[in-house]
C-alpha atoms as a PDB file:
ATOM      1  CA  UNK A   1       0.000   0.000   0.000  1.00  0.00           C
ATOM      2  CA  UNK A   2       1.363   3.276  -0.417  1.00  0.00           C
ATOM      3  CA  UNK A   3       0.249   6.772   0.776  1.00  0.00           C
ATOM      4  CA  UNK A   4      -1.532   8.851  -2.074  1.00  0.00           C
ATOM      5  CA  UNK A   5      -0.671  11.911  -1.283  1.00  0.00           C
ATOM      6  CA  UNK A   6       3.508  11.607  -0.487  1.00  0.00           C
ATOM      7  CA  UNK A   7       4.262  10.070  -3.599  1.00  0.00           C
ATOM      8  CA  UNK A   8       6.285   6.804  -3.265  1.00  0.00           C
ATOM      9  CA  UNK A   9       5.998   5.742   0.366  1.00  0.00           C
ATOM     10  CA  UNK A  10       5.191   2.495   2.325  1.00  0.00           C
ATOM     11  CA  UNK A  11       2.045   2.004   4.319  1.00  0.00           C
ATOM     12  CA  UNK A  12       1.848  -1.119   6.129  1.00  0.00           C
ATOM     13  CA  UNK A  13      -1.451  -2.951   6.742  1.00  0.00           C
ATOM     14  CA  UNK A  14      -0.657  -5.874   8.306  1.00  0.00           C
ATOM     15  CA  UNK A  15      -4.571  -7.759   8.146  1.00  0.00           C
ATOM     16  CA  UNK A  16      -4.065  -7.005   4.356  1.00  0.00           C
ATOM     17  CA  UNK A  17      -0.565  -8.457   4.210  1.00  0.00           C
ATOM     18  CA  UNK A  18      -1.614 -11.783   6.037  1.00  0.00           C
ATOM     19  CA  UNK A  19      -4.599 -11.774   4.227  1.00  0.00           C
ATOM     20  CA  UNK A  20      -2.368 -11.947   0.666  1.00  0.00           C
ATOM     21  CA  UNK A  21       0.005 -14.084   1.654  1.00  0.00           C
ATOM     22  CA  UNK A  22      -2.439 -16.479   3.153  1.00  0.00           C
ATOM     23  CA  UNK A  23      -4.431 -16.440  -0.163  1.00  0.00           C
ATOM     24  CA  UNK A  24      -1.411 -17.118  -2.274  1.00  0.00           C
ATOM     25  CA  UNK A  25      -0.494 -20.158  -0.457  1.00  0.00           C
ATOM     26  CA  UNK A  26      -3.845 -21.138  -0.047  1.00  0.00           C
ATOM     27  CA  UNK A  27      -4.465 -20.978  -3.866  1.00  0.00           C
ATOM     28  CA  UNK A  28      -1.567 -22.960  -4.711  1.00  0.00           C
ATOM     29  CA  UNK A  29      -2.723 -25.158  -2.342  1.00  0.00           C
ATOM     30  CA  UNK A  30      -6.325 -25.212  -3.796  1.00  0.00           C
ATOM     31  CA  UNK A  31      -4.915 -26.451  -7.136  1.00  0.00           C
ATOM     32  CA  UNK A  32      -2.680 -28.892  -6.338  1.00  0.00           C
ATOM     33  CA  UNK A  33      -5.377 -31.566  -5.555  1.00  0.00           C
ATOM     34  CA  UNK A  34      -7.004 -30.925  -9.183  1.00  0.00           C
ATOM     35  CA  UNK A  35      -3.481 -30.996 -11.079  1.00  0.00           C
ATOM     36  CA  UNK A  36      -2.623 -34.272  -8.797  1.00  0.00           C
ATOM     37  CA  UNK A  37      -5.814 -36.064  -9.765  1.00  0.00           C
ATOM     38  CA  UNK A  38      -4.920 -35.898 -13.243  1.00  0.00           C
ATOM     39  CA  UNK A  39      -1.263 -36.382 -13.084  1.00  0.00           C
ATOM     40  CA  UNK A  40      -2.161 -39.804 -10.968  1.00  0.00           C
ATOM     41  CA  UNK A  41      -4.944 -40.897 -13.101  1.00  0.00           C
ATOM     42  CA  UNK A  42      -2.753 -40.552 -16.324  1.00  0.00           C
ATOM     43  CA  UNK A  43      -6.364 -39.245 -17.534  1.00  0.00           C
ATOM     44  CA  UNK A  44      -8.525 -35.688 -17.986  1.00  0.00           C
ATOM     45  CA  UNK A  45     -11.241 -37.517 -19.158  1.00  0.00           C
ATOM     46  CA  UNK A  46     -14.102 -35.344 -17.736  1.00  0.00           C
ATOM     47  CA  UNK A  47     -13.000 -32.309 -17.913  1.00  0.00           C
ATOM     48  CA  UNK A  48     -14.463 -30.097 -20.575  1.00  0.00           C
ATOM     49  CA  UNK A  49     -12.142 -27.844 -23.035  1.00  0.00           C
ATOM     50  CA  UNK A  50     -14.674 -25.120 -23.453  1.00  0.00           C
ATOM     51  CA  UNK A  51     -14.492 -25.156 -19.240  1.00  0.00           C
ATOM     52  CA  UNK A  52     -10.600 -24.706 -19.374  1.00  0.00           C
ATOM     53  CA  UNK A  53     -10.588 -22.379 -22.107  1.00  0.00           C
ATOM     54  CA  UNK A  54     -12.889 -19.965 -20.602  1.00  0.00           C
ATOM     55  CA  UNK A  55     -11.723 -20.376 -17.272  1.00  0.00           C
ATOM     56  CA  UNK A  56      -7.587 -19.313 -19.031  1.00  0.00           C
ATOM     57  CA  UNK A  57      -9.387 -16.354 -20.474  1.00  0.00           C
ATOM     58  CA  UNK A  58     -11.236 -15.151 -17.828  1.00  0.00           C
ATOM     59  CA  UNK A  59      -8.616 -15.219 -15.256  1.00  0.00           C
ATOM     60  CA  UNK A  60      -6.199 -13.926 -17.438  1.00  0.00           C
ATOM     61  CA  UNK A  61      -8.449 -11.225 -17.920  1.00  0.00           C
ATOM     62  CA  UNK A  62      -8.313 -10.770 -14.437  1.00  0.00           C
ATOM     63  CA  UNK A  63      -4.702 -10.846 -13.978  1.00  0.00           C
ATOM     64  CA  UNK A  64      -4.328  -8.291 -16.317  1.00  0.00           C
ATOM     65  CA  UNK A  65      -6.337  -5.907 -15.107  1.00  0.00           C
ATOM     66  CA  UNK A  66      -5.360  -5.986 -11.709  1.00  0.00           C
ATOM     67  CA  UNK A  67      -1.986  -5.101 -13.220  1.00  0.00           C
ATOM     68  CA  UNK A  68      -3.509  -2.200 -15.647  1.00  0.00           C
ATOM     69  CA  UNK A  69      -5.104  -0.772 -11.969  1.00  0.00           C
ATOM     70  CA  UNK A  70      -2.163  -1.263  -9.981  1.00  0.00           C
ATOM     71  CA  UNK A  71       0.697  -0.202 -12.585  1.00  0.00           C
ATOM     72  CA  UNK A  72       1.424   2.603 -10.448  1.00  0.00           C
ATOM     73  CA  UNK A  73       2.051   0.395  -7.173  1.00  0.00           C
ATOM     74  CA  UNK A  74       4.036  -1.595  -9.268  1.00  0.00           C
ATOM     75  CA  UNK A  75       6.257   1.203 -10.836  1.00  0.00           C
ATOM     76  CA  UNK A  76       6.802   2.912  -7.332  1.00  0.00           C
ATOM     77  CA  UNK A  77       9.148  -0.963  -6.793  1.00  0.00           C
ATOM     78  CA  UNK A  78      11.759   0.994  -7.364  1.00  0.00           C
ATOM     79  CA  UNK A  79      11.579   3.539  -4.751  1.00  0.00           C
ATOM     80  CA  UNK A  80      10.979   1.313  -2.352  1.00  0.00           C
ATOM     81  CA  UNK A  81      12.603  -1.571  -0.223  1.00  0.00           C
ATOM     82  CA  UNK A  82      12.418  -5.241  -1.332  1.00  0.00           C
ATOM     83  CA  UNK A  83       9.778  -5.450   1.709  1.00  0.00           C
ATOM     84  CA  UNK A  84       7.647  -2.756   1.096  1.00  0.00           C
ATOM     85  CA  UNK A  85       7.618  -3.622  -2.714  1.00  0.00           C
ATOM     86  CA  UNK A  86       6.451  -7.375  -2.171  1.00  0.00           C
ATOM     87  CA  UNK A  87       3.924  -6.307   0.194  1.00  0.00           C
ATOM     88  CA  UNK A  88       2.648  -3.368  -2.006  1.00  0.00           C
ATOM     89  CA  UNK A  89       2.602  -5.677  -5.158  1.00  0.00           C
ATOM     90  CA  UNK A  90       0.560  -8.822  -3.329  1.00  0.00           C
ATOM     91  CA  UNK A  91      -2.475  -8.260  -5.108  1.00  0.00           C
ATOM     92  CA  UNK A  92      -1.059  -8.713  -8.342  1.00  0.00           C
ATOM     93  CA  UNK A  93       1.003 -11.980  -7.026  1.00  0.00           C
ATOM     94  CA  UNK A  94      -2.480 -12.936  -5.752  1.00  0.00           C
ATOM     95  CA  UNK A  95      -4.416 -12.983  -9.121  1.00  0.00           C
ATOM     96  CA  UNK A  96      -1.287 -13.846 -11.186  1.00  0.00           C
ATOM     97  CA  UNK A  97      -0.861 -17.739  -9.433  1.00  0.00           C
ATOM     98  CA  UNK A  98      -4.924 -17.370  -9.922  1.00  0.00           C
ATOM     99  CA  UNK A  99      -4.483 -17.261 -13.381  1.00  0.00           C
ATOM    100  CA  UNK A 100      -1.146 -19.621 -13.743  1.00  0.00           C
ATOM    101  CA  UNK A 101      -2.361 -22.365 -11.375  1.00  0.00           C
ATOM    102  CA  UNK A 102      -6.199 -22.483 -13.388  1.00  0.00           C
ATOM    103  CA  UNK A 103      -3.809 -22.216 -17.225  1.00  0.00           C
ATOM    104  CA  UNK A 104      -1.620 -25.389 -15.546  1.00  0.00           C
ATOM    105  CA  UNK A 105      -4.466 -27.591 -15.755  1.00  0.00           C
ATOM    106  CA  UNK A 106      -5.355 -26.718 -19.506  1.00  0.00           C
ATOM    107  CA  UNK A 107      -1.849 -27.998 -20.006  1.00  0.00           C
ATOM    108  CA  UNK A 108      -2.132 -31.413 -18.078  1.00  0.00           C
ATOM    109  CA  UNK A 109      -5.213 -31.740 -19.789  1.00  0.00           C
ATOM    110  CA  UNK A 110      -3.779 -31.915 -23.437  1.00  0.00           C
ATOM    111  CA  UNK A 111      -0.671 -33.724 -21.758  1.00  0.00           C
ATOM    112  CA  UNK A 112      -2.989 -36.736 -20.055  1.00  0.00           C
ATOM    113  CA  UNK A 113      -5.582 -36.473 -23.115  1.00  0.00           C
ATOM    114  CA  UNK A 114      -6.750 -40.034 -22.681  1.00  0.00           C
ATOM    115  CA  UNK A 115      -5.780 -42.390 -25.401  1.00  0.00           C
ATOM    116  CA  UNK A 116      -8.622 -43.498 -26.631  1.00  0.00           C
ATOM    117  CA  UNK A 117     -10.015 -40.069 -27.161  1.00  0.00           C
ATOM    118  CA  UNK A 118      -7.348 -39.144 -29.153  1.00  0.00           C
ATOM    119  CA  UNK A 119      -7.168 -41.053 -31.911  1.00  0.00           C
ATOM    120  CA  UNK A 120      -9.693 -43.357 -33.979  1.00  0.00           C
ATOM    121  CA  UNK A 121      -8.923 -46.085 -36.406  1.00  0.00           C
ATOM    122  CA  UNK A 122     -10.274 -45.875 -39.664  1.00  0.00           C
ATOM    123  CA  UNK A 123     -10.944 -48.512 -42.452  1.00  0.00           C
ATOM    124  CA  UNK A 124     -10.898 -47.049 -45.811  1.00  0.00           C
ATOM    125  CA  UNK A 125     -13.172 -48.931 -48.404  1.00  0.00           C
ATOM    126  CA  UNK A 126     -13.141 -49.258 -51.610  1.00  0.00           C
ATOM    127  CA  UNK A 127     -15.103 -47.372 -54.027  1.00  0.00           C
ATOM    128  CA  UNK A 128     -18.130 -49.622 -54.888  1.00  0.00           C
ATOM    129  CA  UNK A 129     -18.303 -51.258 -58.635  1.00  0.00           C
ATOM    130  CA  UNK A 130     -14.419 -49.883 -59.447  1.00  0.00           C
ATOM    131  CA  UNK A 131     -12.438 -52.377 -60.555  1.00  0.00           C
ATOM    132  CA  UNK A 132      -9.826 -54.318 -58.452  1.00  0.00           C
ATOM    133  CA  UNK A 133      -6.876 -51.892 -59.462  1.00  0.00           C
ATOM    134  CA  UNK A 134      -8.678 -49.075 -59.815  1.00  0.00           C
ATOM    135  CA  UNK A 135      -6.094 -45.355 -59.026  1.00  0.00           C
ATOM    136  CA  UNK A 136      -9.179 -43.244 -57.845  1.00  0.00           C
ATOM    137  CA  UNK A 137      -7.999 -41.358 -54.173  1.00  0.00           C
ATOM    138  CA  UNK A 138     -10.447 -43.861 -52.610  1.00  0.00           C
ATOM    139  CA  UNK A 139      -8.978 -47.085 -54.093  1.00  0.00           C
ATOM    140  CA  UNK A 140      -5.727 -46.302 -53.678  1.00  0.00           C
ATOM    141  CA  UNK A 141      -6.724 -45.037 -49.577  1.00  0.00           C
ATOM    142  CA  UNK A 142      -8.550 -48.513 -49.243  1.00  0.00           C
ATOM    143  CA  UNK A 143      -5.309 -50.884 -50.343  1.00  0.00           C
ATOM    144  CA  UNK A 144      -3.052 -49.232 -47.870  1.00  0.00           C
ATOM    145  CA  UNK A 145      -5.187 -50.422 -45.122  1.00  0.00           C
ATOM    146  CA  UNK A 146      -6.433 -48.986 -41.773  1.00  0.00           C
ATOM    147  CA  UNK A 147      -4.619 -46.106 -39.967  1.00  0.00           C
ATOM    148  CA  UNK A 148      -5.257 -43.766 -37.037  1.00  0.00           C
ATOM    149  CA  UNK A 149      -6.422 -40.463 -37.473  1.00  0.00           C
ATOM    150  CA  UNK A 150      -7.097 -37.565 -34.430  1.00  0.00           C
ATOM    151  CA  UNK A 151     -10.520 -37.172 -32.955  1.00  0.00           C
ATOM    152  CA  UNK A 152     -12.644 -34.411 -33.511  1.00  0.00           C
ATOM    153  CA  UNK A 153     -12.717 -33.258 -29.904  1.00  0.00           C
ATOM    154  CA  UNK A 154      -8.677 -33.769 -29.275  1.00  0.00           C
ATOM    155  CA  UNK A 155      -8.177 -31.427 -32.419  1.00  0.00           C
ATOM    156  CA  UNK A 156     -10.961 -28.899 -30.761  1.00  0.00           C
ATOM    157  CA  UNK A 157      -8.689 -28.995 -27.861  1.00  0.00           C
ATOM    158  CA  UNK A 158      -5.253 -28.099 -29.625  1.00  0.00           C
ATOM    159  CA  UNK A 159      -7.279 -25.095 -31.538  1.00  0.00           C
ATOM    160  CA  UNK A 160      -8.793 -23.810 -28.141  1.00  0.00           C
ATOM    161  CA  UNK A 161      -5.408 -24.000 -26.232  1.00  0.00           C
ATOM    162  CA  UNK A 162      -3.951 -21.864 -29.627  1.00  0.00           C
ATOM    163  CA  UNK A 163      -6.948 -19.817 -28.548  1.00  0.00           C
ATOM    164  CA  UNK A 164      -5.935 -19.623 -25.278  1.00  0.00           C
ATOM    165  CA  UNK A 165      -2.243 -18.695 -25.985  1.00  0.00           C
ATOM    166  CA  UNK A 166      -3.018 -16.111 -28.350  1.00  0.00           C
ATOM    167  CA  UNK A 167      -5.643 -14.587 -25.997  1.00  0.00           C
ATOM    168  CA  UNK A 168      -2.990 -13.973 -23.834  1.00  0.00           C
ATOM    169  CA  UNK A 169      -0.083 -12.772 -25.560  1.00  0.00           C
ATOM    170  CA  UNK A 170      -2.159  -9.863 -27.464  1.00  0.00           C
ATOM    171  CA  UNK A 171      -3.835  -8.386 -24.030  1.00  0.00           C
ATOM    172  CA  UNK A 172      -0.504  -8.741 -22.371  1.00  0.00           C
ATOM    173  CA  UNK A 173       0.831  -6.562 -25.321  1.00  0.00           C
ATOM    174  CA  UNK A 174      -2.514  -4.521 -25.234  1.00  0.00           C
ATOM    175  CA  UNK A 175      -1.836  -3.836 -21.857  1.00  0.00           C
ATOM    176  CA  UNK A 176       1.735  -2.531 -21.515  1.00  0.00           C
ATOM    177  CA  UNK A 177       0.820  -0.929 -24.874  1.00  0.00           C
ATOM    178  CA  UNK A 178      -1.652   1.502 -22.745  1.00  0.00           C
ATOM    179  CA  UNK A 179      -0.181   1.743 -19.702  1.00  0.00           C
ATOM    180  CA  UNK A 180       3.073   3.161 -20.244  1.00  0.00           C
ATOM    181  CA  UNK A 181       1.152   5.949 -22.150  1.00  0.00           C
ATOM    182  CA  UNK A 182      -0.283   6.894 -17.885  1.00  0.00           C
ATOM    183  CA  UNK A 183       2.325   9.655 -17.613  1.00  0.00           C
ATOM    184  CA  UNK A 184       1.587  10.695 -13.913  1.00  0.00           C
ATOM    185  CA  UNK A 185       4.154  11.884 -11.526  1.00  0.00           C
ATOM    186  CA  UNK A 186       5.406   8.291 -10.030  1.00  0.00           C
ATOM    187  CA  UNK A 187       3.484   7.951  -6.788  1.00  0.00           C
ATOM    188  CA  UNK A 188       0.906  10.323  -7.730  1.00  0.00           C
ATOM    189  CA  UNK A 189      -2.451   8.516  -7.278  1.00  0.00           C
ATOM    190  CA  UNK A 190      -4.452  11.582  -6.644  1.00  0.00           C
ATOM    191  CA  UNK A 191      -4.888  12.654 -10.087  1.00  0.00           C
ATOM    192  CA  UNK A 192      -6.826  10.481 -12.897  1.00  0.00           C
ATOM    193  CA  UNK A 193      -5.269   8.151 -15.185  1.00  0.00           C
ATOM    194  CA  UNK A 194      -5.162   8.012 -18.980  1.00  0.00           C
ATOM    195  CA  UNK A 195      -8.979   7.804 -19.795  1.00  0.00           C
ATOM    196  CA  UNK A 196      -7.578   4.610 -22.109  1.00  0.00           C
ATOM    197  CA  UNK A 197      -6.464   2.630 -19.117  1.00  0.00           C
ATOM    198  CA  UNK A 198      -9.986   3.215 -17.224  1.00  0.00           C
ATOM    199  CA  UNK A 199     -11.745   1.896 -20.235  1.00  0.00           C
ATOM    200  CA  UNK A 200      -8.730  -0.934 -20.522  1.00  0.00           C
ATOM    201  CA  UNK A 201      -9.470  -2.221 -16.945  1.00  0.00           C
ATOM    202  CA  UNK A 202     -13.260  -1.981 -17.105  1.00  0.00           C
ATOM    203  CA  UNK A 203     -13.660  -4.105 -20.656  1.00  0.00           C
ATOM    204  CA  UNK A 204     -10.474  -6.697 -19.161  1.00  0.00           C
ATOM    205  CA  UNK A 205     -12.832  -6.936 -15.629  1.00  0.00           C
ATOM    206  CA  UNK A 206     -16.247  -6.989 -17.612  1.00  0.00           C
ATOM    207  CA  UNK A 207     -14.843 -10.017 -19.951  1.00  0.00           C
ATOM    208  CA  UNK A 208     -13.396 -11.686 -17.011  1.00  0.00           C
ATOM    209  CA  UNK A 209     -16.659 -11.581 -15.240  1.00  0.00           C
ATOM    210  CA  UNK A 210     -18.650 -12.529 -18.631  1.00  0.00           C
ATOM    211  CA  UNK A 211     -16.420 -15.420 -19.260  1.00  0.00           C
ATOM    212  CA  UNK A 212     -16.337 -16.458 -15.891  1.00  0.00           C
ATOM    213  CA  UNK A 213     -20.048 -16.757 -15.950  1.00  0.00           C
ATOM    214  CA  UNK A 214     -20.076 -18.858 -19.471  1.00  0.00           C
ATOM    215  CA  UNK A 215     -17.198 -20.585 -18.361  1.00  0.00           C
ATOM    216  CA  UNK A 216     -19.322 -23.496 -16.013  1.00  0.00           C
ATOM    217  CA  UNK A 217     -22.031 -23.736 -18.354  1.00  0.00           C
ATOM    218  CA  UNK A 218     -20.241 -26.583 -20.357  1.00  0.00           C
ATOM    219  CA  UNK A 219     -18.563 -27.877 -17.465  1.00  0.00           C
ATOM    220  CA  UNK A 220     -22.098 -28.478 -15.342  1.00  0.00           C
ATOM    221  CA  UNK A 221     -23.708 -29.725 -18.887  1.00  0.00           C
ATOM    222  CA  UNK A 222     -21.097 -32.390 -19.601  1.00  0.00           C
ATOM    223  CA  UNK A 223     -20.856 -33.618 -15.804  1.00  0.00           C
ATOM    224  CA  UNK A 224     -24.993 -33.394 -15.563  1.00  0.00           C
ATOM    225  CA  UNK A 225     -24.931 -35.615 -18.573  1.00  0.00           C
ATOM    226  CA  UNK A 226     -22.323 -37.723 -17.549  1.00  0.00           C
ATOM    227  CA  UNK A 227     -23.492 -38.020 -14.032  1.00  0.00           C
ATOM    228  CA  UNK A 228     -20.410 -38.835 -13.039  1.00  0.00           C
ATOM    229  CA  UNK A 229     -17.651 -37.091 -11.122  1.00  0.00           C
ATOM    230  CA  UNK A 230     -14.811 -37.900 -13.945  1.00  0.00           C
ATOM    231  CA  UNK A 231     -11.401 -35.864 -13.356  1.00  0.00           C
ATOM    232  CA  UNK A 232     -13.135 -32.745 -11.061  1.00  0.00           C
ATOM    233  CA  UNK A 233     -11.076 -32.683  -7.871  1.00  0.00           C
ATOM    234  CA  UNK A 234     -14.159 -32.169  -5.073  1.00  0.00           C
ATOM    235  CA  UNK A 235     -10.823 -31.577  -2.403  1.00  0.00           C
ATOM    236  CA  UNK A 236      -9.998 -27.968  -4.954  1.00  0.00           C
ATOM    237  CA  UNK A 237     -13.675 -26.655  -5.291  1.00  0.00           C
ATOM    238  CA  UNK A 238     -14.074 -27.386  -1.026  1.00  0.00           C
ATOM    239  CA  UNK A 239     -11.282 -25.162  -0.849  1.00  0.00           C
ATOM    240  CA  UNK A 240     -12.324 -22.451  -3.392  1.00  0.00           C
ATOM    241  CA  UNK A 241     -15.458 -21.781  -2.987  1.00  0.00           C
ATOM    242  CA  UNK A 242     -15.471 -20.566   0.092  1.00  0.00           C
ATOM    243  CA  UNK A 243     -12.130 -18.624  -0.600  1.00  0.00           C
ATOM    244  CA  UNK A 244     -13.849 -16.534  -3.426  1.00  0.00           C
ATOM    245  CA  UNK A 245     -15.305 -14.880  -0.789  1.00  0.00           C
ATOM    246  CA  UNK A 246     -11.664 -13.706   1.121  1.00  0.00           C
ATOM    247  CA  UNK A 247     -10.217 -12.955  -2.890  1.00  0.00           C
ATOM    248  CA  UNK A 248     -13.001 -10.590  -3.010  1.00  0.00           C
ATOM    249  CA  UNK A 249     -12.602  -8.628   0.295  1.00  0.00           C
ATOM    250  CA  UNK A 250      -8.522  -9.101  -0.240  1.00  0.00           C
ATOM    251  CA  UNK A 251      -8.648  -7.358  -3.883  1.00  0.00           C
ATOM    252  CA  UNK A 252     -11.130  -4.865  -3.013  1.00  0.00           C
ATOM    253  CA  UNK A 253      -8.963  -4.241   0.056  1.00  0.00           C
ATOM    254  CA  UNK A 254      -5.981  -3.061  -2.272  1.00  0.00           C
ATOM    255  CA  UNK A 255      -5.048   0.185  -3.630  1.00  0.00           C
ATOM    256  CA  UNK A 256      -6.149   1.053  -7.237  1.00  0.00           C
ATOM    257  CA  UNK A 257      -8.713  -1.586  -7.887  1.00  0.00           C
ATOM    258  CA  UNK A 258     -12.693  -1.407  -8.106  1.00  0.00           C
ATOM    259  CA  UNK A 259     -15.343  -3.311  -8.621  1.00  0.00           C
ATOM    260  CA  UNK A 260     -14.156  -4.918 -11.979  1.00  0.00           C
ATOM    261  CA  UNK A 261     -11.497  -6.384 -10.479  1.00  0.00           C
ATOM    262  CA  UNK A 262     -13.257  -8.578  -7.504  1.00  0.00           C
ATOM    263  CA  UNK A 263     -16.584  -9.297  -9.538  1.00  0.00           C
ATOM    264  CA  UNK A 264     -14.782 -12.406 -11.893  1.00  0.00           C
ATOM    265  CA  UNK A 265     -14.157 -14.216  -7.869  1.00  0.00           C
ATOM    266  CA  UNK A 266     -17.928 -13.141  -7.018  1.00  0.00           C
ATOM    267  CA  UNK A 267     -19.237 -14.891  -9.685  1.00  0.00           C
ATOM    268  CA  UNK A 268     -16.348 -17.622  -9.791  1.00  0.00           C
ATOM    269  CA  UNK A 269     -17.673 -18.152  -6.305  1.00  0.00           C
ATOM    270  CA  UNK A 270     -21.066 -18.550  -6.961  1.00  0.00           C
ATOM    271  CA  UNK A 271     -20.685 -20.992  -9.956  1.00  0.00           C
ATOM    272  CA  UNK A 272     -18.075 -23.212  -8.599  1.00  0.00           C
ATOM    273  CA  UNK A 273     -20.291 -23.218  -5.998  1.00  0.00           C
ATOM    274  CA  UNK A 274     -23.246 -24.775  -7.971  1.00  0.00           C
ATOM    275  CA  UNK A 275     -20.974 -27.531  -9.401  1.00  0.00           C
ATOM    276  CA  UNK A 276     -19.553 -28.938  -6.505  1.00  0.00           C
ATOM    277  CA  UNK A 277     -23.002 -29.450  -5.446  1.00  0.00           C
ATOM    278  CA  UNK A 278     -23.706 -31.314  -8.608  1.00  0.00           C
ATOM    279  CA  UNK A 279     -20.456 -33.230  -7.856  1.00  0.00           C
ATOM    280  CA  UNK A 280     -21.688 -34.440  -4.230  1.00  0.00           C
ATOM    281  CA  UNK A 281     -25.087 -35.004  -5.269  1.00  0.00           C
ATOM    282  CA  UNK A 282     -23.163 -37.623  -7.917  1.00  0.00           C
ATOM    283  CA  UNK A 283     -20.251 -39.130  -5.818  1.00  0.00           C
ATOM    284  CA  UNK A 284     -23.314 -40.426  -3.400  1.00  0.00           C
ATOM    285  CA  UNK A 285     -24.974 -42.001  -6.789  1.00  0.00           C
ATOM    286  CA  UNK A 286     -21.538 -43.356  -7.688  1.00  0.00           C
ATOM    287  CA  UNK A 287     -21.489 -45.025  -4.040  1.00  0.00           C
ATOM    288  CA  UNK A 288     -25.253 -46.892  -4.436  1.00  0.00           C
ATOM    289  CA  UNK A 289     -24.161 -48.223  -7.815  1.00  0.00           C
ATOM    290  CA  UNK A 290     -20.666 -49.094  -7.298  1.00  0.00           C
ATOM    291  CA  UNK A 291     -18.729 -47.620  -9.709  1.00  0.00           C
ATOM    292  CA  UNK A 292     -15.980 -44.938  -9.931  1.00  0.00           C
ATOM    293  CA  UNK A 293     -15.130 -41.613 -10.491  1.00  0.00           C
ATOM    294  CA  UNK A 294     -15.506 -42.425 -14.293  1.00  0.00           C
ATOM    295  CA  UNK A 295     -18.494 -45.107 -14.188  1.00  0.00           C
ATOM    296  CA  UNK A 296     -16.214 -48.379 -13.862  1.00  0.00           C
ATOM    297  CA  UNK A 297     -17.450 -50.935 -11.911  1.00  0.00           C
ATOM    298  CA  UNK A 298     -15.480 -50.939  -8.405  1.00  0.00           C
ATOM    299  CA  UNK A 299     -13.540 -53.960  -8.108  1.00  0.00           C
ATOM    300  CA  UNK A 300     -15.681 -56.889  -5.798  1.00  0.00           C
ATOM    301  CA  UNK A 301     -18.657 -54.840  -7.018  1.00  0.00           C
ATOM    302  CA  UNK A 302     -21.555 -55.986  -9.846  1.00  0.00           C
ATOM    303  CA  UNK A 303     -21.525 -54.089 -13.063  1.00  0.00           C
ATOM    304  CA  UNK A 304     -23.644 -51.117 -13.161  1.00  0.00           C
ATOM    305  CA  UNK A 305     -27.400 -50.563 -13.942  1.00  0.00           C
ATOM    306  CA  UNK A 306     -28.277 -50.091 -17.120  1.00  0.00           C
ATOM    307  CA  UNK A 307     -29.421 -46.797 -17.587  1.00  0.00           C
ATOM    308  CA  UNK A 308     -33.507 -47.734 -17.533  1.00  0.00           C
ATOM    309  CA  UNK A 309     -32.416 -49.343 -13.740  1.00  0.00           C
ATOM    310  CA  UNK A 310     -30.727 -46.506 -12.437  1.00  0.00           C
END
């Protein structure tokens, strides 16, 4: 924190400092159980891409905007000591292992992309009524025999994580783009910024909020339909949920930021909220019918219902 009217100098607010630095190791903590899950299953069957690529965008958003709002804390660094820098820069930490830990699982998703997702075999035939050496394209296909060829859903996922990538590289660029055009005195937080970093920050904090709220649609469709718990880490959303509510009151707590910057964790909150319900209400299904996470029969137990018996 610094004091807005004396330019570059400390303030210390010790409830806000443990507040940060509990949330930062309490959001690496958060993730951990969700990128473990996958990284012991060898699978991210369950998980949706639309649900990861919305959730990279969104808290990317996020992250950036935090840092568009805060770019003067962050340039007075270097009138400050190491301390007083790391404490006055804590929000930004905050949201930035927010948006790293979420992008992490994106990546052990394509990485553990289960097998036989991935690819499907194919069996050319040959072109009805052509004779037996025929040199059409789908004669000759036909006498080289089968082959493997990628799903439809594991090329989605290489496009959306191209989507992802490039998302983030042109409103990092966007960003720095605007804000080194805020030419107030360093320290000076008393006068108002560059009317294009206000609009900057409100259209990163509306998106982030936008996609946050489109970003559980798919993944509550595809685990209502699947009524099963798949690769969703129950242990992570116990932990988060709850913890959207201290992001909030941490972020809006910090110097420079507004209500565009908490509202993504409000409604992050709320949603995450909804589908670990859904996840309960399933994992006590999964129990009566004795299968797993992914609808495999638990070994000593009978094979599932059909589905007119469940």
């Amino acid at each position: 924190m610094l004091d807005n009217y004396g330019g570059c100098k400390p303030h210390h607010d010790s409830f806000t400092l443990i507040l940060s630095s509990c949330l930062i190791v309490g959001l690496i903590l958060s993730y951990l159980p969700q990128h473990l899950r996958i990284i012991n299953a060898k699978s991210s069957e369950g998980l949706s891409p639309w649900y990861l690529l919305l959730g990279s965008t969104s808290s990317a958003a996020g992250f950036l905007n935090v840092v568009t709002l805060q770019w003067g804390v962050i340039k007075c660094c270097k009138e400050l000591s190491k301390g007083a820098c790391i404490e006055s820069v804590l929000g930004v930490v905050q949201v930035f292992f927010q948006w790293f830990m979420f992008s992490a699982i994106f990546v052990l998703y394509l990485i553990y992309f289960p097998s036989h997702l991935k690819y499907v075999t194919v069996k050319p035939l040959p072109h009805p009524g052509h004779p037996a050496r025929c040199d059409c394209e789908t004669c000759e296909l036909a006498r080289k025999g089968e082959y493997e060829e990628s799903t439809s859903e594991w090329k989605m996922s290489v496009v959306l994580a191209c989507v992802v990538a490039a998302h983030f590289l042109i409103s990092l660029f966007t960003t720095f783009f605007i804000v080194l055009y805020d030419n107030r005195p360093l320290g000076d937080h008393t006068a108002p910024p560059d009317p294009r970093v206000g609009l900057w920050a409100t259209f990163l904090g509306l998106s982030s909020t936008i996609l946050c709220a489109i970003q559980y649609t798919p993944q509550l469709y595809r685990t209502w339909h699947a009524k099963t718990v798949g690769s969703l880490s129950i242990l992570m959303m116990c932990i988060q949920t709850p913890g959207a509510v201290l992001m909030v009151l941490s972020i809006a707590l910090r110097e420079g930021t507004d209500w565009t910057s908490w509202a993504m964790f409000a409604m992050a909150g709320f949603m995450q909220g909804l589908l670990l319900i859904m996840c309960l209400a399933w994992k006590r299904r999964q129990a009566r019918l004795g299968i797993d996470d992914y609808g495999r029969p638990l070994e000593g137990e009978r094979a599932p219902l059909l589905p007119g018996q469940q």
